[in-house]
N, C-alpha and C. Protein backbone atom coordinates (compact mmCIF):
# COMPACT_ATOMS: atom_id res chain seq x y z
N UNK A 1 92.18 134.60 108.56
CA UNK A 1 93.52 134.10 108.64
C UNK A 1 93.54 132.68 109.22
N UNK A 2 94.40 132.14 108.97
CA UNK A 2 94.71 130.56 109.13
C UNK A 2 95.41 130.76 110.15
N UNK A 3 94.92 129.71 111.21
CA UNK A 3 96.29 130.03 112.90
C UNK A 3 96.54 128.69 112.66
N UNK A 4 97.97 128.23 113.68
CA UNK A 4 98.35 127.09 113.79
C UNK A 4 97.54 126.60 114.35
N UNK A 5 96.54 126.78 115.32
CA UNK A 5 95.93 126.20 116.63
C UNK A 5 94.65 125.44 115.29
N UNK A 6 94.20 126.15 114.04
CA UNK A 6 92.95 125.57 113.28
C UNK A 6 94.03 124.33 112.24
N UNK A 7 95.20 124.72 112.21
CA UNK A 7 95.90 123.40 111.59
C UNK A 7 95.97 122.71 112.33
N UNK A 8 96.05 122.50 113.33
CA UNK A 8 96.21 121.47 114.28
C UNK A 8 95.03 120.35 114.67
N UNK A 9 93.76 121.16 114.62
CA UNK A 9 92.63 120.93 114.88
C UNK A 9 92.31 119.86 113.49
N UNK A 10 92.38 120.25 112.24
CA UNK A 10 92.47 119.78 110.76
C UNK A 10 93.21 118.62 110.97
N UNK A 11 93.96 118.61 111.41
CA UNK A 11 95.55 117.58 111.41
C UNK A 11 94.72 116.32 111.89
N UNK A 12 94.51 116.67 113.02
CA UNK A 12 94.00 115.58 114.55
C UNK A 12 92.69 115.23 113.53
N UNK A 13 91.36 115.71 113.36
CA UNK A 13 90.10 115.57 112.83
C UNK A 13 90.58 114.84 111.48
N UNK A 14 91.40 115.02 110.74
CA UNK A 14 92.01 113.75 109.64
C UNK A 14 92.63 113.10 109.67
N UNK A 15 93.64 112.82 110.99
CA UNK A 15 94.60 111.76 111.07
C UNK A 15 94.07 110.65 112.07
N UNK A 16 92.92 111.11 113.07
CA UNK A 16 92.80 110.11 114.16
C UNK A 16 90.86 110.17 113.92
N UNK A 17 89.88 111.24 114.20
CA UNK A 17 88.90 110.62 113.82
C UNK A 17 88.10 109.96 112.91
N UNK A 18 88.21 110.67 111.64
CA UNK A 18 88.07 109.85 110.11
C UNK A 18 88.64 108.56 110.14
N UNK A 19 89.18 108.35 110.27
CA UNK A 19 90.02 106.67 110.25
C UNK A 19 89.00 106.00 111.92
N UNK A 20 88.86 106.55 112.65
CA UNK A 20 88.29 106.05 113.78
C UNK A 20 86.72 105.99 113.76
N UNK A 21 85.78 106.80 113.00
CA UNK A 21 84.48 106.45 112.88
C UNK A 21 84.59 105.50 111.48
N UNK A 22 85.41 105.29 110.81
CA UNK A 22 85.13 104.50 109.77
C UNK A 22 85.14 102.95 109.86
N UNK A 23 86.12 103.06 111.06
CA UNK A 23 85.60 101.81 111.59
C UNK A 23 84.88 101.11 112.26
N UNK A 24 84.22 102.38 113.71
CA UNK A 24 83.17 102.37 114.51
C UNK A 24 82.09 101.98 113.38
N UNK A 25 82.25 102.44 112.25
CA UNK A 25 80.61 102.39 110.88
C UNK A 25 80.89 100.83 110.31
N UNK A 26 82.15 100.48 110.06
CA UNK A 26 82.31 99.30 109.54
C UNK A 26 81.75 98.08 110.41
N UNK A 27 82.18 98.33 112.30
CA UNK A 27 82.05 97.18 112.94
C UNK A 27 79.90 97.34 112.76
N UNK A 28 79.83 98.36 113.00
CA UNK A 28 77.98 98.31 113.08
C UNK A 28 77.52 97.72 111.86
N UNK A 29 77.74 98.25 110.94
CA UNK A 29 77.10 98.04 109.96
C UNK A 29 76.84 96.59 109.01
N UNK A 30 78.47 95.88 108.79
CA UNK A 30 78.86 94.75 108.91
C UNK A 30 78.19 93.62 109.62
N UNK A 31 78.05 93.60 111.13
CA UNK A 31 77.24 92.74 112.03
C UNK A 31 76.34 92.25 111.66
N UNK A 32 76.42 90.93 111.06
CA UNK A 32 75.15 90.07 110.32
C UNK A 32 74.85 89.09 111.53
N UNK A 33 73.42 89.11 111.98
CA UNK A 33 72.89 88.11 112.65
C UNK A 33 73.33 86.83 111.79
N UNK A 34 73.22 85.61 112.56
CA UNK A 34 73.35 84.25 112.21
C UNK A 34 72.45 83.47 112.66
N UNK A 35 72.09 83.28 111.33
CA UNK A 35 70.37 82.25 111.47
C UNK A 35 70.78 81.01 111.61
N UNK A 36 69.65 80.21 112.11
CA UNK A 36 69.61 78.70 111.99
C UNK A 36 70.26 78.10 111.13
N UNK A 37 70.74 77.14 110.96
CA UNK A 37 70.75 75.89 110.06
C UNK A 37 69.98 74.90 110.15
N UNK A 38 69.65 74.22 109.14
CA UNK A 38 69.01 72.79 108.88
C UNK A 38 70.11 71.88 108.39
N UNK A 39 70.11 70.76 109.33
CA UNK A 39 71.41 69.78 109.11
C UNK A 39 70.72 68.31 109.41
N UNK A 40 71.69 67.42 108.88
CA UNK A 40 71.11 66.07 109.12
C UNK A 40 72.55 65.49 108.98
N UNK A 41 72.85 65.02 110.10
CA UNK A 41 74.22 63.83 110.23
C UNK A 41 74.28 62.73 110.05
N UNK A 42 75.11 62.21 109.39
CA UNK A 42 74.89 60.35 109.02
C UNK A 42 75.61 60.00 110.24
N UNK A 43 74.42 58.91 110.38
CA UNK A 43 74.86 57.57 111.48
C UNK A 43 75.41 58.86 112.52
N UNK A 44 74.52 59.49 113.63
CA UNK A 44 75.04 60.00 114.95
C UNK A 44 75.29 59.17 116.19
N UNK A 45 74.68 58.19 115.97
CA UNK A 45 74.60 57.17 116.67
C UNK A 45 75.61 55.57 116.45
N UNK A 46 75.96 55.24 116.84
CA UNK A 46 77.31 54.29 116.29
C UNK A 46 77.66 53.08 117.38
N UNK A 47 77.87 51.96 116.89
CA UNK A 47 78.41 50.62 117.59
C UNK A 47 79.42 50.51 116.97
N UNK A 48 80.79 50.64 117.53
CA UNK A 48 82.05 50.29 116.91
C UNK A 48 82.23 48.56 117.03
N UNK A 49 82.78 47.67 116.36
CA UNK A 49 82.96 46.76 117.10
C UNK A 49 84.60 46.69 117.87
N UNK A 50 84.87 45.77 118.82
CA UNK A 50 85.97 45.76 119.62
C UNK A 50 87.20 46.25 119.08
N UNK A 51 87.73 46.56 119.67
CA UNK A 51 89.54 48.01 119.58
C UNK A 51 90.31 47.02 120.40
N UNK A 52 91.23 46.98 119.97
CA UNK A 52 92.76 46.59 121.15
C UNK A 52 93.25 47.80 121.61
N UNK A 53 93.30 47.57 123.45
CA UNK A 53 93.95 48.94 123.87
C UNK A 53 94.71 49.59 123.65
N UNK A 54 95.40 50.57 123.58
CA UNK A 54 96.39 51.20 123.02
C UNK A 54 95.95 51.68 121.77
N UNK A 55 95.15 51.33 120.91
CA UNK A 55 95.26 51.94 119.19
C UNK A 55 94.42 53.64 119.60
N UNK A 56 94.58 54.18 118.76
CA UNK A 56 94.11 55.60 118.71
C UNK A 56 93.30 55.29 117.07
N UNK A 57 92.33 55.35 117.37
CA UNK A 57 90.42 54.71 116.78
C UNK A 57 90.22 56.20 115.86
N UNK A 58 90.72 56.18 114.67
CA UNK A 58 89.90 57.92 114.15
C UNK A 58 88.31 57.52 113.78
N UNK A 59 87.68 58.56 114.11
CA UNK A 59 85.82 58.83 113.78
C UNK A 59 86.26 59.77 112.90
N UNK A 60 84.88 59.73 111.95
CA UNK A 60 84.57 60.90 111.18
C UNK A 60 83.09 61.20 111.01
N UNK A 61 82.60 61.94 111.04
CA UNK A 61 81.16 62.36 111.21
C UNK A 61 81.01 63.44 109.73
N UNK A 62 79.65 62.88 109.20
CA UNK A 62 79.54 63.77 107.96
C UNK A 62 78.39 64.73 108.24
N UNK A 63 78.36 65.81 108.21
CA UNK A 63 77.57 66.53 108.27
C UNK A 63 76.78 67.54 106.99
N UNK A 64 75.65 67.46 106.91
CA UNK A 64 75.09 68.07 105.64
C UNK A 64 74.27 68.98 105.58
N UNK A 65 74.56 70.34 105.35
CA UNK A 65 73.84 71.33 105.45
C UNK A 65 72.80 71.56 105.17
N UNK A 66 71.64 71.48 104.64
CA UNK A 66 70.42 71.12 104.10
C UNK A 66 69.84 72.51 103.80
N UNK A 67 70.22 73.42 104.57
CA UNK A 67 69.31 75.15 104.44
C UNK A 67 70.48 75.90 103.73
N UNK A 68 69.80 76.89 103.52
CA UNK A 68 70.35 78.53 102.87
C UNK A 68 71.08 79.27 103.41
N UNK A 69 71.55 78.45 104.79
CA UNK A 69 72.37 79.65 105.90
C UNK A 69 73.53 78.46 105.80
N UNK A 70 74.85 79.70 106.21
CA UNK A 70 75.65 78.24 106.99
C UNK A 70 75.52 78.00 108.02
N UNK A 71 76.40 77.04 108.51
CA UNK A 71 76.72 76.37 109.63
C UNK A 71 77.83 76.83 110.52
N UNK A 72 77.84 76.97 111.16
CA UNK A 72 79.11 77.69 111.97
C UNK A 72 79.20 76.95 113.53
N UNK A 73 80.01 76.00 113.88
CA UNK A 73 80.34 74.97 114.52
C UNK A 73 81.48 75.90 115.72
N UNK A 74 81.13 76.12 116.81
CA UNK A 74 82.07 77.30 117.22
C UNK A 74 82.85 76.20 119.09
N UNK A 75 81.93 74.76 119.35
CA UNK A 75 82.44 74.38 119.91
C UNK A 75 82.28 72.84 120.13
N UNK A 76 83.11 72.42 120.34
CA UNK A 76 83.05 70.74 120.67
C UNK A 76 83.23 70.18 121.79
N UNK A 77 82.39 69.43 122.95
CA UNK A 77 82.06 69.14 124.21
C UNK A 77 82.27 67.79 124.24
N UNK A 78 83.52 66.76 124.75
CA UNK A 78 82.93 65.19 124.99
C UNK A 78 83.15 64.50 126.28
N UNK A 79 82.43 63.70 126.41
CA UNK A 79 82.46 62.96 127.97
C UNK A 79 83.94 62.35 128.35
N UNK A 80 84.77 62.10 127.29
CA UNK A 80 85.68 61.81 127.95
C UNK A 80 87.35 63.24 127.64
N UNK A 81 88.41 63.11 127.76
CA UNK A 81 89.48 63.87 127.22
C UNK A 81 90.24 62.69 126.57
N UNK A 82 89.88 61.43 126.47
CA UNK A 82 90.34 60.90 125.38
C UNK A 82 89.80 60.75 124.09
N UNK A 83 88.91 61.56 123.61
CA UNK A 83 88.40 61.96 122.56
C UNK A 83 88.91 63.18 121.92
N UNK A 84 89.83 63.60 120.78
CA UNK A 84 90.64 64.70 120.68
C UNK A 84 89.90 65.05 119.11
N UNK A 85 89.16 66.25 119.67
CA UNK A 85 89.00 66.87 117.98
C UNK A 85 90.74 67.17 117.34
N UNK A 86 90.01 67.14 115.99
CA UNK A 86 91.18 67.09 114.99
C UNK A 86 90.94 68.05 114.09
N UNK A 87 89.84 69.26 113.99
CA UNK A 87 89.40 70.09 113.36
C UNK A 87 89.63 71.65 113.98
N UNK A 88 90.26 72.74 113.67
CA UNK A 88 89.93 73.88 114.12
C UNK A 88 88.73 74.51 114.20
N UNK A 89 88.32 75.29 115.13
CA UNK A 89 87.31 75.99 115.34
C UNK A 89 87.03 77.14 114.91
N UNK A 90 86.31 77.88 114.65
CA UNK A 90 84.75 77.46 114.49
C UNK A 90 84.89 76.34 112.88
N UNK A 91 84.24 75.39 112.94
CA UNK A 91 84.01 74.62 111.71
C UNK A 91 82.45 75.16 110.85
N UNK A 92 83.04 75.48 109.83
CA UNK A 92 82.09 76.00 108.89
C UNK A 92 81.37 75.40 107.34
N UNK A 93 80.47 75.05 107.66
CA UNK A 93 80.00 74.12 106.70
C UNK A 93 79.20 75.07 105.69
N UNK A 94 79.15 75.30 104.29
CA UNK A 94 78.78 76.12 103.42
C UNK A 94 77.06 75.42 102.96
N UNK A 95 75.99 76.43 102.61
CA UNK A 95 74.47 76.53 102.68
C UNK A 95 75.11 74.94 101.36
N UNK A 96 73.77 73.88 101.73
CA UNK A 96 73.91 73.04 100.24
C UNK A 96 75.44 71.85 100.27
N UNK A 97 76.15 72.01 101.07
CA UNK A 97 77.37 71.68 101.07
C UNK A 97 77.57 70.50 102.75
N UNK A 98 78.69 69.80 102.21
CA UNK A 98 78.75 68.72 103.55
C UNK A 98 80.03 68.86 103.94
N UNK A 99 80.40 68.57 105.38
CA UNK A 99 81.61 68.86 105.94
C UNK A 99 81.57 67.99 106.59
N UNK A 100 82.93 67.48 107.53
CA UNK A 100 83.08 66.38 108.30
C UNK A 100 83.71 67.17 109.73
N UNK A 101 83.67 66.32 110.49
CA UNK A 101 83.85 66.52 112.07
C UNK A 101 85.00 65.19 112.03
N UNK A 102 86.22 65.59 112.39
CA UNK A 102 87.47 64.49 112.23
C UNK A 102 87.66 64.12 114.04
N UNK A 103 87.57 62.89 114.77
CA UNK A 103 87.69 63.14 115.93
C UNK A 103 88.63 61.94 116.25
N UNK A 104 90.09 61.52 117.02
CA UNK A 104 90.42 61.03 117.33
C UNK A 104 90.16 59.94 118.75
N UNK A 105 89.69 58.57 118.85
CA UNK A 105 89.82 58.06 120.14
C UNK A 105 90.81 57.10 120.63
N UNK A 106 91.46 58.10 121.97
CA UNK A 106 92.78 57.05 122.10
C UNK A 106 91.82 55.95 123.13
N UNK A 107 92.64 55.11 123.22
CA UNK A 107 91.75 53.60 123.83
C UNK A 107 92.76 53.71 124.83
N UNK A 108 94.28 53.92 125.01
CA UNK A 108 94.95 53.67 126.07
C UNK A 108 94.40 53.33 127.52
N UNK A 109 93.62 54.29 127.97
CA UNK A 109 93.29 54.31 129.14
C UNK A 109 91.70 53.72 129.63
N UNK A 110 91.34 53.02 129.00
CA UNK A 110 90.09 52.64 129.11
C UNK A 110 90.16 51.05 128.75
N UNK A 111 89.47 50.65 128.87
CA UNK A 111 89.48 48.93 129.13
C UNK A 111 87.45 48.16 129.44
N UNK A 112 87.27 47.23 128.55
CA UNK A 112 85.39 46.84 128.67
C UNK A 112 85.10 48.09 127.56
N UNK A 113 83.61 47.76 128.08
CA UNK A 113 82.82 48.42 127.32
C UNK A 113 82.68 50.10 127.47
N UNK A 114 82.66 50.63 126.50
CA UNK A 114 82.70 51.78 126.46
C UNK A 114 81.43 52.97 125.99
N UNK A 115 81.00 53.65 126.58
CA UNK A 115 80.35 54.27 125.59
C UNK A 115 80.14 56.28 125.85
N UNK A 116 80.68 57.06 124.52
CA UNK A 116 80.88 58.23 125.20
C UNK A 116 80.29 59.18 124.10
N UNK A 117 79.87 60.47 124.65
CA UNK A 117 78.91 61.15 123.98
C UNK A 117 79.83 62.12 122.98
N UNK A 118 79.40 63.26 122.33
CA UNK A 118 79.85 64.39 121.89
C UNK A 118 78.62 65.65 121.22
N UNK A 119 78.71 66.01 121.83
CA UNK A 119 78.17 67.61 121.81
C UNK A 119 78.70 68.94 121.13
N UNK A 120 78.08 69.06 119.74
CA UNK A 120 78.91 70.13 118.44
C UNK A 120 77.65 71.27 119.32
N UNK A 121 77.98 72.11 119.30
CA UNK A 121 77.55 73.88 120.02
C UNK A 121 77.64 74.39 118.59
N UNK A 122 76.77 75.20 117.94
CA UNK A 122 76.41 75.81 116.87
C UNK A 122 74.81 76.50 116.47
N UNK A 123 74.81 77.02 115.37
CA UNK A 123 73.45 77.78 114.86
C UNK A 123 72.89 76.79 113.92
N UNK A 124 72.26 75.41 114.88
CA UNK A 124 71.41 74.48 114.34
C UNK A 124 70.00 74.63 114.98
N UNK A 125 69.05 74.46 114.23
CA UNK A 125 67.68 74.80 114.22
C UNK A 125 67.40 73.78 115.20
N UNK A 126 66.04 74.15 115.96
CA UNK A 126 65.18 74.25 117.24
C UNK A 126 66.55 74.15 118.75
N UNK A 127 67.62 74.17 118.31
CA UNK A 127 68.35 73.63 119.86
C UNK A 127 70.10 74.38 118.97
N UNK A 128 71.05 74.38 119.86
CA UNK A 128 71.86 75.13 120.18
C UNK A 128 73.07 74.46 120.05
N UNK A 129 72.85 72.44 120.05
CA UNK A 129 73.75 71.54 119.88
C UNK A 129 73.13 70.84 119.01
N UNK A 130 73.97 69.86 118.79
CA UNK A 130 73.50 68.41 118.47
C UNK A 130 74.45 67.26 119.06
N UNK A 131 73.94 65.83 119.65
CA UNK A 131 74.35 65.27 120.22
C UNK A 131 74.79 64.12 119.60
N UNK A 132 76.44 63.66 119.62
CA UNK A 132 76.50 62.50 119.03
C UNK A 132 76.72 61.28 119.59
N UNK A 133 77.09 60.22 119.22
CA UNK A 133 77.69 58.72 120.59
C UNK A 133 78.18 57.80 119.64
N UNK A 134 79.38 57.06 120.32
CA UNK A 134 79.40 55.76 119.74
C UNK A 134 79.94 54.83 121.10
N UNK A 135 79.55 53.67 120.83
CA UNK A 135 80.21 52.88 122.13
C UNK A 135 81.13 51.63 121.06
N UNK A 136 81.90 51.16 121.87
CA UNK A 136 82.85 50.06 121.59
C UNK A 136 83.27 49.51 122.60
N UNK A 137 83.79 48.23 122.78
CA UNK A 137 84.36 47.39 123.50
C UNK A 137 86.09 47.51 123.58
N UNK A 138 86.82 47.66 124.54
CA UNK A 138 88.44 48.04 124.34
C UNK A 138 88.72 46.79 124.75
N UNK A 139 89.44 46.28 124.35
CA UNK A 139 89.78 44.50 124.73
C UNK A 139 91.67 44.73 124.82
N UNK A 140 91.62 44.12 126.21
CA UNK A 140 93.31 44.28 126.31
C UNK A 140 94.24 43.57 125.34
N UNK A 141 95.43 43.99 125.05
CA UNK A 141 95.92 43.39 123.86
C UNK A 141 96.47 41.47 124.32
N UNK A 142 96.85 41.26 125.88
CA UNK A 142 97.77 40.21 126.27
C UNK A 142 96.91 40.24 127.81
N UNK A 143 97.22 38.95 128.11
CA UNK A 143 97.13 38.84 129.64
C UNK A 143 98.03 38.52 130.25
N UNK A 144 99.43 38.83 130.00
CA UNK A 144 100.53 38.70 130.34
C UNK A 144 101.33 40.10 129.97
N UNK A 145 102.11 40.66 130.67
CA UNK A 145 102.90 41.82 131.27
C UNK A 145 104.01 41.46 129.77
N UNK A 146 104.34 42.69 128.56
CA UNK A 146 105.03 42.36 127.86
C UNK A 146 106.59 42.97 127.98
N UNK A 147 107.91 42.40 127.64
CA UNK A 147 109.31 43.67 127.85
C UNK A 147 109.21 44.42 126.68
N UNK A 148 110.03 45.18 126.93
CA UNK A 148 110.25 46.47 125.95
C UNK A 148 110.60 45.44 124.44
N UNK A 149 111.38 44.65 124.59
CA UNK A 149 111.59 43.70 122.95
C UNK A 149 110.28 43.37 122.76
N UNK A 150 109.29 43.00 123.41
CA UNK A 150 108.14 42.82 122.48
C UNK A 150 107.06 43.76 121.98
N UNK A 151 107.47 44.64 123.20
CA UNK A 151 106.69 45.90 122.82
C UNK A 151 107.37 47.00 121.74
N UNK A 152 108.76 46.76 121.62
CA UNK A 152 109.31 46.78 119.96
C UNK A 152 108.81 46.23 118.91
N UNK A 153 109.24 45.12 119.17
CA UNK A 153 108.92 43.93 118.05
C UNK A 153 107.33 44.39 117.69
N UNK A 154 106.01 44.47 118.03
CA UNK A 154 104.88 45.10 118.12
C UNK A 154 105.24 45.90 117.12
N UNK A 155 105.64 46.97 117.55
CA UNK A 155 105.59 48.35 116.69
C UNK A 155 105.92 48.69 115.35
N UNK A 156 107.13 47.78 115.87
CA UNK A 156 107.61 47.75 114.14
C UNK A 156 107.00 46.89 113.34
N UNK A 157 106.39 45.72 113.47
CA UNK A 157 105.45 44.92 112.79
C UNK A 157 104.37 45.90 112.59
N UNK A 158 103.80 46.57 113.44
CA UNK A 158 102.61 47.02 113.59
C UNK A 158 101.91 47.70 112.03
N UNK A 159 103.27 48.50 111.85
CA UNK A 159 103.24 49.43 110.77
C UNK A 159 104.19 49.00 109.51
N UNK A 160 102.82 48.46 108.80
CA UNK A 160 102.95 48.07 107.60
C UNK A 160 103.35 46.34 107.38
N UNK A 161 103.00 45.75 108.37
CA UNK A 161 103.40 44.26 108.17
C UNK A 161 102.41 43.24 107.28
N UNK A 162 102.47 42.09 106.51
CA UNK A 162 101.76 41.43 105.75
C UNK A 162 100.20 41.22 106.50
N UNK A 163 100.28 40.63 107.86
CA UNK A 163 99.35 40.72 108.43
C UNK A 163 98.58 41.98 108.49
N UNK A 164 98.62 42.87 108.74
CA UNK A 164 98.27 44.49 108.71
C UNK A 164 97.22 44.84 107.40
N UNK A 165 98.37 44.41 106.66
CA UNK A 165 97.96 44.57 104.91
C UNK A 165 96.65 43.65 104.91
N UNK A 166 96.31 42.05 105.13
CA UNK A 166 95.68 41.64 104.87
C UNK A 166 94.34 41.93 105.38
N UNK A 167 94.67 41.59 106.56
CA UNK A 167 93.65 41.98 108.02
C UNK A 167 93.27 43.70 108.16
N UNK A 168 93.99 44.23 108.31
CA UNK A 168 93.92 45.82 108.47
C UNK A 168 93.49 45.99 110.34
N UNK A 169 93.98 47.13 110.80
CA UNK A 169 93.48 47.28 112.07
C UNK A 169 92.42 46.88 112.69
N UNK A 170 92.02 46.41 114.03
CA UNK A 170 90.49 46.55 114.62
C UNK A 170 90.10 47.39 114.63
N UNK A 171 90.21 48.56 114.79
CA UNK A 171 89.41 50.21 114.61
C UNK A 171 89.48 50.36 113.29
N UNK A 172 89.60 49.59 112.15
CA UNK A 172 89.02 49.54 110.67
C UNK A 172 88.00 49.06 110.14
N UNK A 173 87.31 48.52 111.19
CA UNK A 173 86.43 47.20 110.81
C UNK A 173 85.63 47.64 110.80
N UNK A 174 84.49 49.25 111.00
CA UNK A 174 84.17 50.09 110.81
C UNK A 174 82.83 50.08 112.06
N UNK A 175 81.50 49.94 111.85
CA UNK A 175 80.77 50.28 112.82
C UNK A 175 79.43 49.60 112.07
N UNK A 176 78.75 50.06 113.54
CA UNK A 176 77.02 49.16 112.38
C UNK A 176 75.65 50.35 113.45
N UNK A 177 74.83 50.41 113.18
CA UNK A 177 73.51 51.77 113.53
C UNK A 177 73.09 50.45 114.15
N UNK A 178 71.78 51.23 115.14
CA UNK A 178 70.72 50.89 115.36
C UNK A 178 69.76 50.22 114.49
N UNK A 179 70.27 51.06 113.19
CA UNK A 179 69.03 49.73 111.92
C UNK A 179 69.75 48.40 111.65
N UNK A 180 70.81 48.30 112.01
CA UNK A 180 71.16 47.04 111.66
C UNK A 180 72.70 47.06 111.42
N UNK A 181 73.24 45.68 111.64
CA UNK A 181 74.60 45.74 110.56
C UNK A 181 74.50 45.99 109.25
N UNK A 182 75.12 46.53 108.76
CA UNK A 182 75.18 46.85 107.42
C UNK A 182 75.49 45.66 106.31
N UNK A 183 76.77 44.65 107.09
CA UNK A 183 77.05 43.75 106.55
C UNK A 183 75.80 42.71 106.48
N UNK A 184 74.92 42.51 107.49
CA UNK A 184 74.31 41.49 107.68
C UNK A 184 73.34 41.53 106.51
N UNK A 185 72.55 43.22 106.39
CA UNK A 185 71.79 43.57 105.44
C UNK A 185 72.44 43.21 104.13
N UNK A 186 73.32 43.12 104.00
CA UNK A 186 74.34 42.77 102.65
C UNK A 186 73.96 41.57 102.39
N UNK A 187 74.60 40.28 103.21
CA UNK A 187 74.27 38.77 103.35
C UNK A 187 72.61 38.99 103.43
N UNK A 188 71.52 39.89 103.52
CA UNK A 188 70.36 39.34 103.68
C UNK A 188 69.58 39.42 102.06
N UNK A 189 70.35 40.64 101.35
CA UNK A 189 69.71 40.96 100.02
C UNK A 189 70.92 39.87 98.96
N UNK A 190 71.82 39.65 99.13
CA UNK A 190 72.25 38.09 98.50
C UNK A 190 71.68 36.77 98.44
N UNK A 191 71.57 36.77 99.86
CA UNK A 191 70.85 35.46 100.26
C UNK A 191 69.08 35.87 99.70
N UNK A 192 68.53 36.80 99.49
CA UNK A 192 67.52 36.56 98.50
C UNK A 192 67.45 36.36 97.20
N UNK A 193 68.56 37.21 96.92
CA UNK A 193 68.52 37.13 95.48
C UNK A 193 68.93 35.43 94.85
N UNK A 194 69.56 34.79 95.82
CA UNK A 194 70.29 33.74 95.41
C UNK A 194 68.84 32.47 95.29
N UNK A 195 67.90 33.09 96.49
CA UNK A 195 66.84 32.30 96.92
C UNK A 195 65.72 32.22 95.42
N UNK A 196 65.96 33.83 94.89
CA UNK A 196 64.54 34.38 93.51
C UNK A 196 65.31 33.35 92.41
N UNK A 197 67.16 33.41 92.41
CA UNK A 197 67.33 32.85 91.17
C UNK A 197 67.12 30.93 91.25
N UNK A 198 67.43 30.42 92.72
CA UNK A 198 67.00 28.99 92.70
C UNK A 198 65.87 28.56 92.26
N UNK A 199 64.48 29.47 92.42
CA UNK A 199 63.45 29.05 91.66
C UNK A 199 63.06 29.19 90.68
């Protein structure tokens, strides 16, 4: 005979444990270790040239996956708090595939020469980070105390004025490595070529 007390038992054993080891089996089973990556970053290293204080300087860092695993980017560390990632976390870069690291620098509060690190925390091969830097020079905009009309007048020029257009920002002017300016290398393979066609 069937008692209430063995329906009850049936009830509970299909309504609350079946649903409850199926997930206890899902979280075990699921759990994929996360291997290394092999990555190589362009230009980690960086010379900005000079910023006027006040501008907010965007970086972008390219990153390139090089191995069969992904990348999984779970934290971002920098020497100063005026450096503001612009990316949610964890950043995930796909096996074969390149992703960027978007990082904002406000200049407000800093003034001379500058130079500040950044530290991505992830599953990159032999080490646990990778370390990045750029330095720049913040050059005050005036040496004279400005009123609010000029510090209007500023703003609204600022954005989108002929000058702007032509010139473009100082934090546009882009950056140059340790191997060299880039531009200079430019002027150096002209200036040969110009040298092969004179003779």
């Amino acid at each position: 005979m069937f008692s209430l007390f063995d329906l009850m038992k049936t009830t509970i054993r299909n309504y609350f444990l079946l649903p409850l080891s199926a997930a206890l089996f899902c979280f075990v089973s699921c759990d994929k270790e996360l291997r290394p990556a092999a990555v190589e970053i362009v230009d980690p290293v960086r010379h900005y040239y000079p910023v006027v204080q006040g501008e907010l300087m965007p970086i972008t860092y390219e990153i390139e996956n090089t191995s069969d695993e992904p990348l999984v980017i779970q934290e971002i560390q920098t020497t100063c708090g005026c450096i503001i990632p612009g990316d949610d976390l964890p950043i995930v870069v796909l096996p074969k595939k390149t992703g960027k690291i978007h990082l904002t620098y406000n200049t407000t509060k800093n003034t001379g020469a500058v130079d500040h690190y950044i530290w991505l925390y992830g599953n990159f091969t032999d080490s646990n980070y990778r370390e990045l830097n750029f330095d720049t020079n913040v050059v005050p905009p005036a040496d004279y105390t400005r009123d609010y009309e000029q510090l209007y007048h500023e703003h609204t020029t600022r954005s989108g004025s002929l000058r702007d257009f032509i010139d473009g920002f100082s934090y546009e002017k882009g950056y140059y490595t340790n191997e060299g300016d880039p531009r200079a290398i430019e002027r150096q393979k002209t200036q040969r070529k110009a040298d092969e066609l004179a003779f």
